[in-house]
C-alpha atoms as a PDB file:
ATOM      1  CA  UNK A   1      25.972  15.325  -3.468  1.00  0.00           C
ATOM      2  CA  UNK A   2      25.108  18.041  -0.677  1.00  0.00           C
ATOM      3  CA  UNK A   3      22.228  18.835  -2.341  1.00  0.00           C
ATOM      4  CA  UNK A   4      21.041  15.198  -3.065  1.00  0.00           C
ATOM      5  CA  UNK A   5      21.135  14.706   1.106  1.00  0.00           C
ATOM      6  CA  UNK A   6      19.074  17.820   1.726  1.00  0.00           C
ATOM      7  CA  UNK A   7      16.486  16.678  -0.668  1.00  0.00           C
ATOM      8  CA  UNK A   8      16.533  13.110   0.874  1.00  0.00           C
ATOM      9  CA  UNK A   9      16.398  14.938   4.599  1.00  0.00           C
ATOM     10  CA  UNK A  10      13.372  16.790   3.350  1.00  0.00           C
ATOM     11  CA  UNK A  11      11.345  14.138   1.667  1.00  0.00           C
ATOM     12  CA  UNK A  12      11.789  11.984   4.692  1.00  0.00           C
ATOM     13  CA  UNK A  13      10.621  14.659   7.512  1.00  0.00           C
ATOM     14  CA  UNK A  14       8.378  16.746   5.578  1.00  0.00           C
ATOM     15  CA  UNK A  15       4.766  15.573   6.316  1.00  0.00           C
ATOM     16  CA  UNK A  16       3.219  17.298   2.948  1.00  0.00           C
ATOM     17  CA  UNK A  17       4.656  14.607   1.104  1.00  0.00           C
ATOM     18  CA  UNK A  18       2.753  12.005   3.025  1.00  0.00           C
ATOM     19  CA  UNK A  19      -0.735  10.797   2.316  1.00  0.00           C
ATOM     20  CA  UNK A  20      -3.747  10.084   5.394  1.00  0.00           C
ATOM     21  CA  UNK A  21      -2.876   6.845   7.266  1.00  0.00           C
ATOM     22  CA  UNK A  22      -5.645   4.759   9.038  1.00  0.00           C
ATOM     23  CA  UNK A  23      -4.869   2.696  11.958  1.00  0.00           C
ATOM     24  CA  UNK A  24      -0.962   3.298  11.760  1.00  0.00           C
ATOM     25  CA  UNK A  25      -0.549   0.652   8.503  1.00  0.00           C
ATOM     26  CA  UNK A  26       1.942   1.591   6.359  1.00  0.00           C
ATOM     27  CA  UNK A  27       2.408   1.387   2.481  1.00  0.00           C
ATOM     28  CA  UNK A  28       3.608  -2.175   1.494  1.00  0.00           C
ATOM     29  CA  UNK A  29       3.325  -3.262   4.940  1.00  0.00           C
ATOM     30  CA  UNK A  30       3.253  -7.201   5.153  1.00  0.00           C
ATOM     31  CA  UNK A  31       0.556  -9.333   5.550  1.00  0.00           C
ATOM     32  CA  UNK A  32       2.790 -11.126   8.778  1.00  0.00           C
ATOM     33  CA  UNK A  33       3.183  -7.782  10.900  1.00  0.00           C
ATOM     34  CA  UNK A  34      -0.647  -6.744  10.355  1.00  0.00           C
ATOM     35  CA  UNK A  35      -1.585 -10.076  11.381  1.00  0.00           C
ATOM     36  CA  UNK A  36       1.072  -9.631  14.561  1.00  0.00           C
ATOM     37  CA  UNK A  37      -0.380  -6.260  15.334  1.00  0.00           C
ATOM     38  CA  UNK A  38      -4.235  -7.117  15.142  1.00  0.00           C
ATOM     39  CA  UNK A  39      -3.429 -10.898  15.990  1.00  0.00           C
ATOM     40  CA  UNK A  40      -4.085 -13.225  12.931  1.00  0.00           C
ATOM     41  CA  UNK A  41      -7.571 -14.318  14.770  1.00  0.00           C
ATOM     42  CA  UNK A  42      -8.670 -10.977  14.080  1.00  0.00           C
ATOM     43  CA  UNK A  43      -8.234 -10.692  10.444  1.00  0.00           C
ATOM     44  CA  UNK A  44     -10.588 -13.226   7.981  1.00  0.00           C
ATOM     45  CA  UNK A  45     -10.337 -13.972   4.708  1.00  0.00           C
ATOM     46  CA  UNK A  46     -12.875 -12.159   2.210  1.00  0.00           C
ATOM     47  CA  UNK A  47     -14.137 -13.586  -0.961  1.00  0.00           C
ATOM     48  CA  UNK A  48     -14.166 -11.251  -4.508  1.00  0.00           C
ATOM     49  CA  UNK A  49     -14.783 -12.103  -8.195  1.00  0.00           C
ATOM     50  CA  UNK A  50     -12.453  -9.611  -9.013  1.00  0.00           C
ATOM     51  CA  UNK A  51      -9.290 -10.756  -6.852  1.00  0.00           C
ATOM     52  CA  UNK A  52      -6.319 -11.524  -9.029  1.00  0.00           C
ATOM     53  CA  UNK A  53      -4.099 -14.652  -8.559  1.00  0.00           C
ATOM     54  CA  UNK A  54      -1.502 -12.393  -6.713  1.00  0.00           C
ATOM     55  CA  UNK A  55      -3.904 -10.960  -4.211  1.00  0.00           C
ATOM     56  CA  UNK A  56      -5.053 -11.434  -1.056  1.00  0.00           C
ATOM     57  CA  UNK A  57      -7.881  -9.682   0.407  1.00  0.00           C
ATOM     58  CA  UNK A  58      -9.155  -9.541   3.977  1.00  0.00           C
ATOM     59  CA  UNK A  59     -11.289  -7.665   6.746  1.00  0.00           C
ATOM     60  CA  UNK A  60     -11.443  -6.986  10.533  1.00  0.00           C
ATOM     61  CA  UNK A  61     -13.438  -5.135  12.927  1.00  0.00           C
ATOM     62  CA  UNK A  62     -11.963  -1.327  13.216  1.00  0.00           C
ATOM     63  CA  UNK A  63     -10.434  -0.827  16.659  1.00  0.00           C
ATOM     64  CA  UNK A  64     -10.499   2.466  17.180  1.00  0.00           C
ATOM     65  CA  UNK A  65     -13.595   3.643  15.581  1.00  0.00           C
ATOM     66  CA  UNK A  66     -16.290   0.891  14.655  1.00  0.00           C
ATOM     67  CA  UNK A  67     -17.452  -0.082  11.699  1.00  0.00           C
ATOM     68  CA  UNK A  68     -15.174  -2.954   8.998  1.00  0.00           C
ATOM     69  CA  UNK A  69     -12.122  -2.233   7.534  1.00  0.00           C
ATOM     70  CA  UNK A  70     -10.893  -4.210   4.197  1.00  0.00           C
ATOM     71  CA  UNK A  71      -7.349  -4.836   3.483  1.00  0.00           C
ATOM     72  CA  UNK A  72      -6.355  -5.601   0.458  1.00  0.00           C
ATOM     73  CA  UNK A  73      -2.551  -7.194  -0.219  1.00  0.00           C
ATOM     74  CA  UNK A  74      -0.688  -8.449  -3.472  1.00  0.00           C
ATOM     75  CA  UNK A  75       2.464  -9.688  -4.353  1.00  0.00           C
ATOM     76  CA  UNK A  76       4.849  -9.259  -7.365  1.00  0.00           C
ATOM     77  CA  UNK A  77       6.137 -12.945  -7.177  1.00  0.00           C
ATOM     78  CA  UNK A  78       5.875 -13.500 -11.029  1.00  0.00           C
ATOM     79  CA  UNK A  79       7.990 -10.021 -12.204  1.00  0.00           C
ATOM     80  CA  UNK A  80      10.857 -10.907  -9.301  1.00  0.00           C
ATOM     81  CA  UNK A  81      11.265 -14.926 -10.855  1.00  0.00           C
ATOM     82  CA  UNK A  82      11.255 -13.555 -14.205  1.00  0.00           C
ATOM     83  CA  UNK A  83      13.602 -10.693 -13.342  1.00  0.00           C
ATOM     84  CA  UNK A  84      15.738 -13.462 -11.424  1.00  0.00           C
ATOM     85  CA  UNK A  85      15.809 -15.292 -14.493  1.00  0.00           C
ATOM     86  CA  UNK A  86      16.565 -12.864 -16.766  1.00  0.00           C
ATOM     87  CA  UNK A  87      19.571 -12.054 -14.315  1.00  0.00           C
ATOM     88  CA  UNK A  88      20.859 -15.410 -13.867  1.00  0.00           C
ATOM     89  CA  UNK A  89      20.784 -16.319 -17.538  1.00  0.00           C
ATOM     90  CA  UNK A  90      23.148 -13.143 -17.997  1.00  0.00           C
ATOM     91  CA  UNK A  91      25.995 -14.132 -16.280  1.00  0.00           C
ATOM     92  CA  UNK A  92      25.466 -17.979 -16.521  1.00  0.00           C
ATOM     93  CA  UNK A  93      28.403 -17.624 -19.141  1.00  0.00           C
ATOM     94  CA  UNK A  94      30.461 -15.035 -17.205  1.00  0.00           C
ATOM     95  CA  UNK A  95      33.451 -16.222 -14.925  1.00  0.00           C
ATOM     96  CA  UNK A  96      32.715 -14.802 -10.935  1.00  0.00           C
ATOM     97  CA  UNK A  97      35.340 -11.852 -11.935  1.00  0.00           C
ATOM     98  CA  UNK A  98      33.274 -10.604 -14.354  1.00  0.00           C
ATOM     99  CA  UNK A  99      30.134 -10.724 -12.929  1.00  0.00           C
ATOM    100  CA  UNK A 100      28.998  -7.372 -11.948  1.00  0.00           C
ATOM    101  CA  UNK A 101      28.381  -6.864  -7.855  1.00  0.00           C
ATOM    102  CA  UNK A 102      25.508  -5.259  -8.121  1.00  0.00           C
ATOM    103  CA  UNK A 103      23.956  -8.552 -10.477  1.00  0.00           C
ATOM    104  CA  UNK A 104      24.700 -10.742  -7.650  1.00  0.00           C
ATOM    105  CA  UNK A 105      23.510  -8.602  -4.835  1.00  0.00           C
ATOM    106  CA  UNK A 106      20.122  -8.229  -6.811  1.00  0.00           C
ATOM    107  CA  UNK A 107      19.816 -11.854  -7.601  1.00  0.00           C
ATOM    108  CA  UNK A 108      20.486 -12.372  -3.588  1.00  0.00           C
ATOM    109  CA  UNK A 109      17.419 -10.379  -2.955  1.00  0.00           C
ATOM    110  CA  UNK A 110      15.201 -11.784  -5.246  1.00  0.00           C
ATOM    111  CA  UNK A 111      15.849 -15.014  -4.447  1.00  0.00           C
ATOM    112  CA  UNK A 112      15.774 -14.064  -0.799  1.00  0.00           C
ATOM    113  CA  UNK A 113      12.322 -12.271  -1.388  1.00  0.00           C
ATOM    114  CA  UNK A 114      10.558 -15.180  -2.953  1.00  0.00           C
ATOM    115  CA  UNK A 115      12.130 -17.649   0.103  1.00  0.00           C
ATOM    116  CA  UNK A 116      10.114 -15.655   2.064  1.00  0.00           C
ATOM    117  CA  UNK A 117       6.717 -16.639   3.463  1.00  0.00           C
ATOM    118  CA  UNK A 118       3.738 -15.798   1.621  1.00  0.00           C
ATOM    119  CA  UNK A 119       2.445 -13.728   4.682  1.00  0.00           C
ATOM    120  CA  UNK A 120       5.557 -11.688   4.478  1.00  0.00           C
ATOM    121  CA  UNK A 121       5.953 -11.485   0.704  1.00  0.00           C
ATOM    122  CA  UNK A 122       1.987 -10.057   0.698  1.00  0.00           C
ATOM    123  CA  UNK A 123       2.479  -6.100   1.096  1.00  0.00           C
ATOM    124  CA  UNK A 124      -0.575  -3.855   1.794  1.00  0.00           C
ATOM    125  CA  UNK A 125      -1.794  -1.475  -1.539  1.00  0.00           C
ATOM    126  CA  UNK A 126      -5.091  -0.461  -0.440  1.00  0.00           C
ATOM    127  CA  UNK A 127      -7.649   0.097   2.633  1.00  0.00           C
ATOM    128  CA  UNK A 128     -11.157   0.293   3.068  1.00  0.00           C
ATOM    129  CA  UNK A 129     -13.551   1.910   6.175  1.00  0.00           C
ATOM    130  CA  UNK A 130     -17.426   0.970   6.097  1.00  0.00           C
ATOM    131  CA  UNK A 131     -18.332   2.794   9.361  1.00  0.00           C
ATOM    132  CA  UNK A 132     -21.172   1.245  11.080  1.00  0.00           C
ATOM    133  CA  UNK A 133     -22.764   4.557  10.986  1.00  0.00           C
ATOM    134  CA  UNK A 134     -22.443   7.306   7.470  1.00  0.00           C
ATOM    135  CA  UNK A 135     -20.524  10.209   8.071  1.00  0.00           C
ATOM    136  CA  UNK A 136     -21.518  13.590   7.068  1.00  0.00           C
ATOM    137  CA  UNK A 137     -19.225  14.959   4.573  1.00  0.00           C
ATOM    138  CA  UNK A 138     -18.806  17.976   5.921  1.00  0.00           C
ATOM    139  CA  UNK A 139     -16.902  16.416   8.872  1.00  0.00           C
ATOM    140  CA  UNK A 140     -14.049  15.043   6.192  1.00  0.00           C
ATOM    141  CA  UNK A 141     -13.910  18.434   4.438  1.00  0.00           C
ATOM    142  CA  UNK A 142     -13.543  20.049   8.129  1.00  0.00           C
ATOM    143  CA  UNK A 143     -10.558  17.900   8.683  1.00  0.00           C
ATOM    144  CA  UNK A 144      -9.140  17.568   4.967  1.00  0.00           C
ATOM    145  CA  UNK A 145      -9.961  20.688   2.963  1.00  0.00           C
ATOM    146  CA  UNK A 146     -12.118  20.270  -0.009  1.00  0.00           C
ATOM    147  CA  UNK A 147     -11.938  17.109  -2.153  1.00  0.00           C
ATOM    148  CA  UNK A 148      -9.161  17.734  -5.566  1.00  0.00           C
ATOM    149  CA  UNK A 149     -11.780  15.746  -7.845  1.00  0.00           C
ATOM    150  CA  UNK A 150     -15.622  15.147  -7.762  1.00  0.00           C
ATOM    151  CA  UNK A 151     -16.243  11.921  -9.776  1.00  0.00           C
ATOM    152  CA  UNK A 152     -20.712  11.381 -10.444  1.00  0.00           C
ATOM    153  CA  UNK A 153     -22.191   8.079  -9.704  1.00  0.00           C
ATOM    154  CA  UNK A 154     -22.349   5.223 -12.093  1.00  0.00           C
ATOM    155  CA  UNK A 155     -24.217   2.079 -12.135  1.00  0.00           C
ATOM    156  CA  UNK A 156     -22.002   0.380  -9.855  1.00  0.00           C
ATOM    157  CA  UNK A 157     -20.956   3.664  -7.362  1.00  0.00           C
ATOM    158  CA  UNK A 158     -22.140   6.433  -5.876  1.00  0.00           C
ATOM    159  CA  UNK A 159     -20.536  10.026  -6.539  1.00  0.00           C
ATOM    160  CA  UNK A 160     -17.392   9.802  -5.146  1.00  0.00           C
ATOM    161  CA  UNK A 161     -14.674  12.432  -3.956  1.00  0.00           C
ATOM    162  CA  UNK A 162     -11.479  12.476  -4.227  1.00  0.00           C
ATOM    163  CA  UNK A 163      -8.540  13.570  -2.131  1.00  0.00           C
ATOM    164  CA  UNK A 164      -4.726  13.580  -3.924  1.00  0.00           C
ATOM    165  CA  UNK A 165      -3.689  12.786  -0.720  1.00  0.00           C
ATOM    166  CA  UNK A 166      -4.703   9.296  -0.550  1.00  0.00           C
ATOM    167  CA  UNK A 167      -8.033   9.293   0.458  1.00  0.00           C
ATOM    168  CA  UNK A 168     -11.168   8.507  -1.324  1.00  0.00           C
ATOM    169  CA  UNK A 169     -15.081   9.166  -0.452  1.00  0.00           C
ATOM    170  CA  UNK A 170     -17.780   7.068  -1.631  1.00  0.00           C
ATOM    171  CA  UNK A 171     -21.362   9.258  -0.752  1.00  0.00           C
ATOM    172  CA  UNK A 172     -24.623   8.487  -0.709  1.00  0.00           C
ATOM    173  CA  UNK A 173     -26.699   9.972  -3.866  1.00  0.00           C
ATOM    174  CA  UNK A 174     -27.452  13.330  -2.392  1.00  0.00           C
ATOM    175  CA  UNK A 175     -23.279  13.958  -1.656  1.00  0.00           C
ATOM    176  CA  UNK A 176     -24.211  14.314   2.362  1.00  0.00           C
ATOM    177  CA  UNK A 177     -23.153  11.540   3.780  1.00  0.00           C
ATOM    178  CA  UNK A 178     -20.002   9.191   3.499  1.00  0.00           C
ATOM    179  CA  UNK A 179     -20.799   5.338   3.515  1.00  0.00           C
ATOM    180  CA  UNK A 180     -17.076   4.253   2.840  1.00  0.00           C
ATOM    181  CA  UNK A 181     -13.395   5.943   3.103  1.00  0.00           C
ATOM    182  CA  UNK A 182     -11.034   4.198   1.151  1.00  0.00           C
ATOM    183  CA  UNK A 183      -6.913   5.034   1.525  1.00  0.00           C
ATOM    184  CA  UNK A 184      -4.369   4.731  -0.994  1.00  0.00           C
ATOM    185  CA  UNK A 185      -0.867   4.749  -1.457  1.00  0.00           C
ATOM    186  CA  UNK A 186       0.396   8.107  -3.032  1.00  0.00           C
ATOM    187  CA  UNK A 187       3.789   8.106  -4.901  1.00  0.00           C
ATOM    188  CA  UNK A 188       5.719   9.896  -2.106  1.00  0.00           C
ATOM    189  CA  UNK A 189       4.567   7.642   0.025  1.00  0.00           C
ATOM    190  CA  UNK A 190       5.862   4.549  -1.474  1.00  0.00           C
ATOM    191  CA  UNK A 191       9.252   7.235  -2.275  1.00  0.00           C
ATOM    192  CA  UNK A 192       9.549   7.695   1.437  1.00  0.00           C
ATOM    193  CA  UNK A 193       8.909   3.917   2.233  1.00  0.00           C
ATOM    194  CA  UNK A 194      11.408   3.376  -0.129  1.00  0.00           C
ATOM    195  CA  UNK A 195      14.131   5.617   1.125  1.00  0.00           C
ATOM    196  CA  UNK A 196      13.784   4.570   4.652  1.00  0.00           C
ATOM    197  CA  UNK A 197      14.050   0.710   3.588  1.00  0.00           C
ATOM    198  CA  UNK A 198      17.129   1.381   1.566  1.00  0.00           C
ATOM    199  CA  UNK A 199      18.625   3.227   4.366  1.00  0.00           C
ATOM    200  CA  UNK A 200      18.045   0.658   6.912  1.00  0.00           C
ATOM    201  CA  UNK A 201      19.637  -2.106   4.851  1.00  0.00           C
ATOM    202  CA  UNK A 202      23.262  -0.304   4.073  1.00  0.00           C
END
């Protein structure tokens, strides 16, 4: 168990295990405290053919460092009413002694997640920096080390490099310059969101 606490301690303060973060957001971080943050007047709704039915997908003016940055938000509102279901129809039959805490506690949550307001239930997966100006690559390599993949342009991007970390590079055809950044969500970052969530709600 001493061990298990350690490991915990060291995922949660050691700073390799955490991706780049733009503009202090945070992985799954809701639609309401972006809007509360930036103010809700500063954040409009963008239109995309490929947005699905759970998504929500906006943009704003960068504050810090020009250009338009693109949030894009989803929620899992179908999986948690058909895990609630799935949970409910369990212990329908069962007598309240029977019933398992831990069933009740997580059909509390789900059914306190999806009372929620969609603003809140809408958590933050992706973001994406068009500078007004292109960056020269060799100003991200400077700061990040060289890209873990190189991905060649098809017909609907440009060559493309790739940071593990959580950061993405979309160049123009001759690899100099950097028209877009996009940030992602690495898996320890979501384990560390996790862990800190958990903690503050024992």
């Amino acid at each position: 168990m001493h061990t298990i606490w350690i490991f915990l301690l060291m995922l949660l303060t050691s700073p390799a295990v955490q991706g780049e973060t733009f503009l202090g957001l945070e992985p799954l971080e809701p639609l309401s405290t972006v809007k509360q943050r930036f103010s809700a007047a500063a954040l409009t709704t963008e239109p995309a053919d490929w947005l699905k039915p759970n998504q929500y997908f906006c943009k704003m003016r960068n504050p810090e460092g020009g250009g338009t940055v693109f949030l894009l938000f989803e929620h899992d509102d179908e999986i948690r009413k058909k895990k609630l279901m799935e949970l409910e129809k369990a212990v329908a039959k069962l007598p309240p002694q029977v019933q398992g805490r831990s069933t009740r506690l997580l059909i509390n949550q789900y059914r306190e997640k999806l009372g929620k307001s969609l603003d809140e239930r809408l958590a933050l997966i992706r973001i994406r920096w068009l500078p007004d100006n292109p960056i020269r690559v060799s100003e991200l390599i400077s700061s990040y080390g060289k890209p873990d993949e190189k991905r060649e342009g098809n017909a609907t991007y440009g060559p493309v490099f790739v940071w593990s970390k959580g950061l993405n590079a979309h160049l123009s055809d001759d690899k100099k310059q950097v028209n877009m950044i996009e940030y992602w969500f690495t898996e320890d970052d979501l384990a560390v969101y996790f862990l800190r969530r958990d903690s503050t709600t024992r």
